[in-house]
N, C-alpha and C. Protein backbone atom coordinates (compact mmCIF):
# COMPACT_ATOMS: atom_id res chain seq x y z
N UNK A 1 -17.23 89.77 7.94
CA UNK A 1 -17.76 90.60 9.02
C UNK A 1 -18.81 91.57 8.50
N UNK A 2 -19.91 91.55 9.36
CA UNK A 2 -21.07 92.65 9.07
C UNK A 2 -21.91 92.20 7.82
N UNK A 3 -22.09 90.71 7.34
CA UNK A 3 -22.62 90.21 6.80
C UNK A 3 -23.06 89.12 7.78
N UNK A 4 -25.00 89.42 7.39
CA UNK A 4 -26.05 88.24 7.80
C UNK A 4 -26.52 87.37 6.24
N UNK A 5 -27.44 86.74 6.97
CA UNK A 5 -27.73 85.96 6.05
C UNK A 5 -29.24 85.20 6.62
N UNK A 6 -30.29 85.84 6.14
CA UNK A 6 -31.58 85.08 5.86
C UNK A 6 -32.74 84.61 4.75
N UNK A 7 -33.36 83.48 4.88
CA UNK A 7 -34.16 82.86 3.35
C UNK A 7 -35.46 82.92 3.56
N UNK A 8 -35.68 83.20 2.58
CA UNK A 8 -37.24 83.70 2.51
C UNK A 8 -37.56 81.75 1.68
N UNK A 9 -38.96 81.66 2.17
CA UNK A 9 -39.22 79.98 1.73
C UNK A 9 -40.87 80.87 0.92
N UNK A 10 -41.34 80.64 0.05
CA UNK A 10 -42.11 81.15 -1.22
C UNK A 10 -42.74 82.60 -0.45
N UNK A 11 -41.87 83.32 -0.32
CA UNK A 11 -42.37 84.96 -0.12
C UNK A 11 -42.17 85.47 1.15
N UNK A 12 -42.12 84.26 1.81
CA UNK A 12 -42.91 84.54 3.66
C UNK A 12 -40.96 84.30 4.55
N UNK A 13 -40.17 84.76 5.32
CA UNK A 13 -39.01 84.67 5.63
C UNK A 13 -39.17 83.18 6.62
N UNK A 14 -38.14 82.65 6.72
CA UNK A 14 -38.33 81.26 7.30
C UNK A 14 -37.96 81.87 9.06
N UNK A 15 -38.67 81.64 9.94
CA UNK A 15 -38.87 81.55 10.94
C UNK A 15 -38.00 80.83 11.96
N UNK A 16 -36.58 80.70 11.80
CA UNK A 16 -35.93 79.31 11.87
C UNK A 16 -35.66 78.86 13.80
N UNK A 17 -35.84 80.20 14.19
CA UNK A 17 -35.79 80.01 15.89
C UNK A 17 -36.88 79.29 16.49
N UNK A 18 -37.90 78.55 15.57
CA UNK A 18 -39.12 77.93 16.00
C UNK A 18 -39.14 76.38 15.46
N UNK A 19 -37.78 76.23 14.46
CA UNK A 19 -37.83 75.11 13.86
C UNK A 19 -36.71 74.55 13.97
N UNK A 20 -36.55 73.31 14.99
CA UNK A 20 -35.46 72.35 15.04
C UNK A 20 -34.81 71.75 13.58
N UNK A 21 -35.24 71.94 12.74
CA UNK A 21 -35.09 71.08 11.69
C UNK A 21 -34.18 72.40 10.37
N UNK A 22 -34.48 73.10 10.56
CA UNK A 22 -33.52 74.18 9.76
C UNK A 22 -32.60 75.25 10.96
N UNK A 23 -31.06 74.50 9.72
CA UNK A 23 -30.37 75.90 10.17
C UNK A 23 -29.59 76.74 9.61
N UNK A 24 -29.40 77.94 9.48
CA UNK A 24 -27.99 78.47 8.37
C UNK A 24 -26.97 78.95 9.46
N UNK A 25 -26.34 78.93 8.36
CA UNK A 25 -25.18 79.04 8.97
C UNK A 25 -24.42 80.22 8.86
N UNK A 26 -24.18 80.75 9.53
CA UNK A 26 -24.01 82.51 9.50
C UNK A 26 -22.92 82.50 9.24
N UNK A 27 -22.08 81.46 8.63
CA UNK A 27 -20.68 81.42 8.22
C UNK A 27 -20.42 81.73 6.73
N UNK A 28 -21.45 80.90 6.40
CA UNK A 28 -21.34 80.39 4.79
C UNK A 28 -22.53 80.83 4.23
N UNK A 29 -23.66 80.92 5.16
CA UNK A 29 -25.14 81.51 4.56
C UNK A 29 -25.76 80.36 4.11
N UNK A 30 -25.29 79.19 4.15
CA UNK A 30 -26.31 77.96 3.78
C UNK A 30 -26.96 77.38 4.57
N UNK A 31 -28.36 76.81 3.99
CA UNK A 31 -29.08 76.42 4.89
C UNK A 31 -29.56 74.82 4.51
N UNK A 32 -29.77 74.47 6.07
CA UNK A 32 -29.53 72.89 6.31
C UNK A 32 -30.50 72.27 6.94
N UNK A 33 -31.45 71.54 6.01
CA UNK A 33 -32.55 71.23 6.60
C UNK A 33 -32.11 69.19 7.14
N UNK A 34 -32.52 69.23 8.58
CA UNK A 34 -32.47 68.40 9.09
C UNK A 34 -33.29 66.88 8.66
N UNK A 35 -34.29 67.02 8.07
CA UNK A 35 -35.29 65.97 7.73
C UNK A 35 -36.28 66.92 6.46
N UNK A 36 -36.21 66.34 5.68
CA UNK A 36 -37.00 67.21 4.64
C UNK A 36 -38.67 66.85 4.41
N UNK A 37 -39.10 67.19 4.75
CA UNK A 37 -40.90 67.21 4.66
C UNK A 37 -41.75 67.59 3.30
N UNK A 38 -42.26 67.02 3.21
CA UNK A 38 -43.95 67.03 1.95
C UNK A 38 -43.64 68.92 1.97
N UNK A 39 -44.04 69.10 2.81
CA UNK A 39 -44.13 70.67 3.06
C UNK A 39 -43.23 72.08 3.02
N UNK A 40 -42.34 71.46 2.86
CA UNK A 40 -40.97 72.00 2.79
C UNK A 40 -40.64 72.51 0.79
N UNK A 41 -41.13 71.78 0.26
CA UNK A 41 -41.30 71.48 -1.47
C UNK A 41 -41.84 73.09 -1.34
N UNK A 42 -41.24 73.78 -2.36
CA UNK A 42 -41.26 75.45 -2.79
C UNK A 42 -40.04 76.03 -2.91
N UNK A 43 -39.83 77.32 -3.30
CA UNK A 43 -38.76 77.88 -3.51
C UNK A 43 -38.36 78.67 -2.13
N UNK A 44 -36.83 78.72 -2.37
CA UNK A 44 -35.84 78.83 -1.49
C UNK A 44 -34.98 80.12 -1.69
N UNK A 45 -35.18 81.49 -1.36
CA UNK A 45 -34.22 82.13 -2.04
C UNK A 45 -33.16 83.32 -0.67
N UNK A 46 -32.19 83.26 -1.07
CA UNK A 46 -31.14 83.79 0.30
C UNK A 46 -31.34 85.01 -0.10
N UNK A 47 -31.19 85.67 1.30
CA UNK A 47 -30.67 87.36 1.48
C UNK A 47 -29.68 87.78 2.16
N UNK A 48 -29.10 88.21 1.55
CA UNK A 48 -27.40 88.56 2.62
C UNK A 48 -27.24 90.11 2.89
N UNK A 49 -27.21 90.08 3.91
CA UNK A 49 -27.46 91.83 4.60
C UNK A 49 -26.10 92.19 4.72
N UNK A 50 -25.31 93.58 4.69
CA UNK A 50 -24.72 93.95 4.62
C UNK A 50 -24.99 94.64 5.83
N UNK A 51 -24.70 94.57 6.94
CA UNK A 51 -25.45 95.41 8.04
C UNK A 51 -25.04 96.93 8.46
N UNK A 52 -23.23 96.85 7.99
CA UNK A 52 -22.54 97.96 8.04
C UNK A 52 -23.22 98.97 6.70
N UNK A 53 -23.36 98.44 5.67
CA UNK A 53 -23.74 99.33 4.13
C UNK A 53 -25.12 99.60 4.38
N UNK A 54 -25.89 98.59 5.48
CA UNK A 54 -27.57 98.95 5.41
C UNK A 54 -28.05 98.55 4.06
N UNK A 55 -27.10 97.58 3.53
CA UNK A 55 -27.81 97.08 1.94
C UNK A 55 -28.31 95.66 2.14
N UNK A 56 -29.11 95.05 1.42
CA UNK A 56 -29.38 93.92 1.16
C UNK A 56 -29.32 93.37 -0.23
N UNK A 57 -29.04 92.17 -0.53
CA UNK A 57 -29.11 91.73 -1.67
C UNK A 57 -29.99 90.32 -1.88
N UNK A 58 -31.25 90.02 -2.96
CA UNK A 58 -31.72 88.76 -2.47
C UNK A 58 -31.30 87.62 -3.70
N UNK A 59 -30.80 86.90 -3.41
CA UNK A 59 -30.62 85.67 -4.81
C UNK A 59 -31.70 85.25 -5.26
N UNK A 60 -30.94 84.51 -6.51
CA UNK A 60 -32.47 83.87 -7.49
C UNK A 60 -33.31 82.49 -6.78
N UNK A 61 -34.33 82.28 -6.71
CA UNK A 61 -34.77 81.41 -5.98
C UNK A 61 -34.24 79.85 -6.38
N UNK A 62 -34.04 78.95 -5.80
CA UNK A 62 -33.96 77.58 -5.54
C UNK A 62 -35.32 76.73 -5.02
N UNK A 63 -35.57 76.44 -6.37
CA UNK A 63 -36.81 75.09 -6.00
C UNK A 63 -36.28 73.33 -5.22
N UNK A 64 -36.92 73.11 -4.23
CA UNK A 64 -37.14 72.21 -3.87
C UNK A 64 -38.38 71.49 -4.03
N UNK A 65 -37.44 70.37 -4.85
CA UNK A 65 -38.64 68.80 -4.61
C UNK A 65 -38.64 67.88 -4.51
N UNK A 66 -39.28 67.05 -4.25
CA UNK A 66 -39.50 65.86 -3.50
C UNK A 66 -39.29 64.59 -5.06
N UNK A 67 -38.36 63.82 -4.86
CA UNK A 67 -38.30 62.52 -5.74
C UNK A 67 -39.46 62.02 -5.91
N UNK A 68 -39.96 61.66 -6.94
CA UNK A 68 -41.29 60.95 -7.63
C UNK A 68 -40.63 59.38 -7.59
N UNK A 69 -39.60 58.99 -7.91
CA UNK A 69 -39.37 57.75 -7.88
C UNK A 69 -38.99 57.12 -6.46
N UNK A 70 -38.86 57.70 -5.42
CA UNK A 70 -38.96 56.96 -4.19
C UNK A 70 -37.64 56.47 -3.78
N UNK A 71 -36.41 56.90 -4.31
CA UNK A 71 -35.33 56.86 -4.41
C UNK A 71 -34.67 57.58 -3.34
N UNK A 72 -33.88 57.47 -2.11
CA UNK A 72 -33.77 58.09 -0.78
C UNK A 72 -31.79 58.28 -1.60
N UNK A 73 -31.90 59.35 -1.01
CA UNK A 73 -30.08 59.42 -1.34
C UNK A 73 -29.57 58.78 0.29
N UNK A 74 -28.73 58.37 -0.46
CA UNK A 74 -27.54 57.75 0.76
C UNK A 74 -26.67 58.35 1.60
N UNK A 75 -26.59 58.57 3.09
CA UNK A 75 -25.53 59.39 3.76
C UNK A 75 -25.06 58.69 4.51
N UNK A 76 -23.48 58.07 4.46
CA UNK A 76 -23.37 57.97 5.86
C UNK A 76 -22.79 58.99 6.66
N UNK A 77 -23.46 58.72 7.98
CA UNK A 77 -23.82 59.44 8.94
C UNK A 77 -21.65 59.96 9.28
N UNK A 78 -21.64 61.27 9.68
CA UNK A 78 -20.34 61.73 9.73
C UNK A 78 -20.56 63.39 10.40
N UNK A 79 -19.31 63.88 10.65
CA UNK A 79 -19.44 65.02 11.42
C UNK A 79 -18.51 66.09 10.52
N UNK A 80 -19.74 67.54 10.47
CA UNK A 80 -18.75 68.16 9.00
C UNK A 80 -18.73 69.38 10.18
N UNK A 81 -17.05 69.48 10.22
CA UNK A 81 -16.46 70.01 10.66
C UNK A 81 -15.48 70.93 9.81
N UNK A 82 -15.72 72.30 10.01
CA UNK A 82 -15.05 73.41 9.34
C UNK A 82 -14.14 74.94 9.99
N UNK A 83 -13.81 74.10 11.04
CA UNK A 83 -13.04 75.62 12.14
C UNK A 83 -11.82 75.48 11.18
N UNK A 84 -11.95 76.96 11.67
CA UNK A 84 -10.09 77.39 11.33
C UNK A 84 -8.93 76.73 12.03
N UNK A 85 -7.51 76.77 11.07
CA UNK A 85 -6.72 75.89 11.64
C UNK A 85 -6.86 76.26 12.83
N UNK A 86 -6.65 77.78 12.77
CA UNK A 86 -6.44 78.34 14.59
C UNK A 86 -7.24 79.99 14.64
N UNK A 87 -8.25 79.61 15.82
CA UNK A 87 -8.83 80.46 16.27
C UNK A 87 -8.53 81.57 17.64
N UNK A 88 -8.79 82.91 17.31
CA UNK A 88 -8.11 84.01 17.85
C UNK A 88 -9.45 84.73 18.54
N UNK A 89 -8.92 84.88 19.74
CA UNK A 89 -10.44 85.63 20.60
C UNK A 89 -9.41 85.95 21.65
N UNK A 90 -10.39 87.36 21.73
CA UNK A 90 -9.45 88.21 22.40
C UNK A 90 -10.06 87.56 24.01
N UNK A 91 -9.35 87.91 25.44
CA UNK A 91 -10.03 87.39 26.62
C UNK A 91 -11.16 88.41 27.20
N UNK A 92 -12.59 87.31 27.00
CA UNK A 92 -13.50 87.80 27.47
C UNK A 92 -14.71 87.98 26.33
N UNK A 93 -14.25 87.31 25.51
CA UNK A 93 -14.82 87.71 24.46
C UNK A 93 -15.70 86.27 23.86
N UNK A 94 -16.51 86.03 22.82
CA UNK A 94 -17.08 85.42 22.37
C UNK A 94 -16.78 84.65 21.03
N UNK A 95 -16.55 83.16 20.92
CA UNK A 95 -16.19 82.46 19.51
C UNK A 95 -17.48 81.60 19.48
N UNK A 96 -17.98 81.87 17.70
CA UNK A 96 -18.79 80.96 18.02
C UNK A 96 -18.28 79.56 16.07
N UNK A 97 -18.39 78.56 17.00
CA UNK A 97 -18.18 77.23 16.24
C UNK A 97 -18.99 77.04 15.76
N UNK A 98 -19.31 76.48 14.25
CA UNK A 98 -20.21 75.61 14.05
C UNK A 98 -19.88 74.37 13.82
N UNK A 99 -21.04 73.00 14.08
CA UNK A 99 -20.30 71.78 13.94
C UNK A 99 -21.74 71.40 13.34
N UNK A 100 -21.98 70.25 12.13
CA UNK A 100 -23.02 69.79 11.62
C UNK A 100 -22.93 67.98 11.65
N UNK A 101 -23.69 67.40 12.13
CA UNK A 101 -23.90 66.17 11.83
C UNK A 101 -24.57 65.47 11.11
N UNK A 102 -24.38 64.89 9.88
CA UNK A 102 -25.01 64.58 8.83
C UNK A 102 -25.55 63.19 8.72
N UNK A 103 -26.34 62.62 7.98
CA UNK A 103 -26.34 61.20 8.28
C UNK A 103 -27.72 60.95 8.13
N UNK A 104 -28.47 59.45 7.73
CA UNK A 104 -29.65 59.35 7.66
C UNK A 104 -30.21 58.71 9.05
């Protein structure tokens, strides 16, 4: 609770309400790019806000790149599912799920 979580992509913060193709996940703070692009290749680095402390903290960057040998990794396609055994919301109130579908 009272922890966000946003990534800066080489300096500039990623924009992600404009892009179908990335999402994090305000659960875990990872981020999940849907189809990976030529353009996408640069560093990746998280910030996790403390919103109650008014602190931030930013991690060490993560380079992304693109295979030179043309080699596609393999997924089969599946549904990653991570709710709690059992979820508690008070009435009137707001739960929010995440569900990811993976797959080539």
């Amino acid at each position: 609770p009272g922890l966000s979580y946003t990534w800066i992509f080489n300096n500039d913060t990623l924009d992600l309400q404009e892009d179908g193709r990335r999402f994090v996940s305000q659960e875990t703070g990872n981020l999940y790019l849907a189809k990976v692009e030529p353009w996408d290749v640069g560093n990746y680095t998280c910030v996790v806000t403390n919103t109650e402390a008014q602190q931030s903290v930013r991690g060490p960057p993560t380079p992304l790149t693109l295979r030179s040998d043309g080699v596609m990794g393999e997924y089969e396609p599946k549904i990653e599912v991570r709710f709690p055994e059992t979820t508690y919301a008070a009435k009137g109130s707001s739960v929010r799920l995440e569900c990811f579908a993976l797959g080539k």
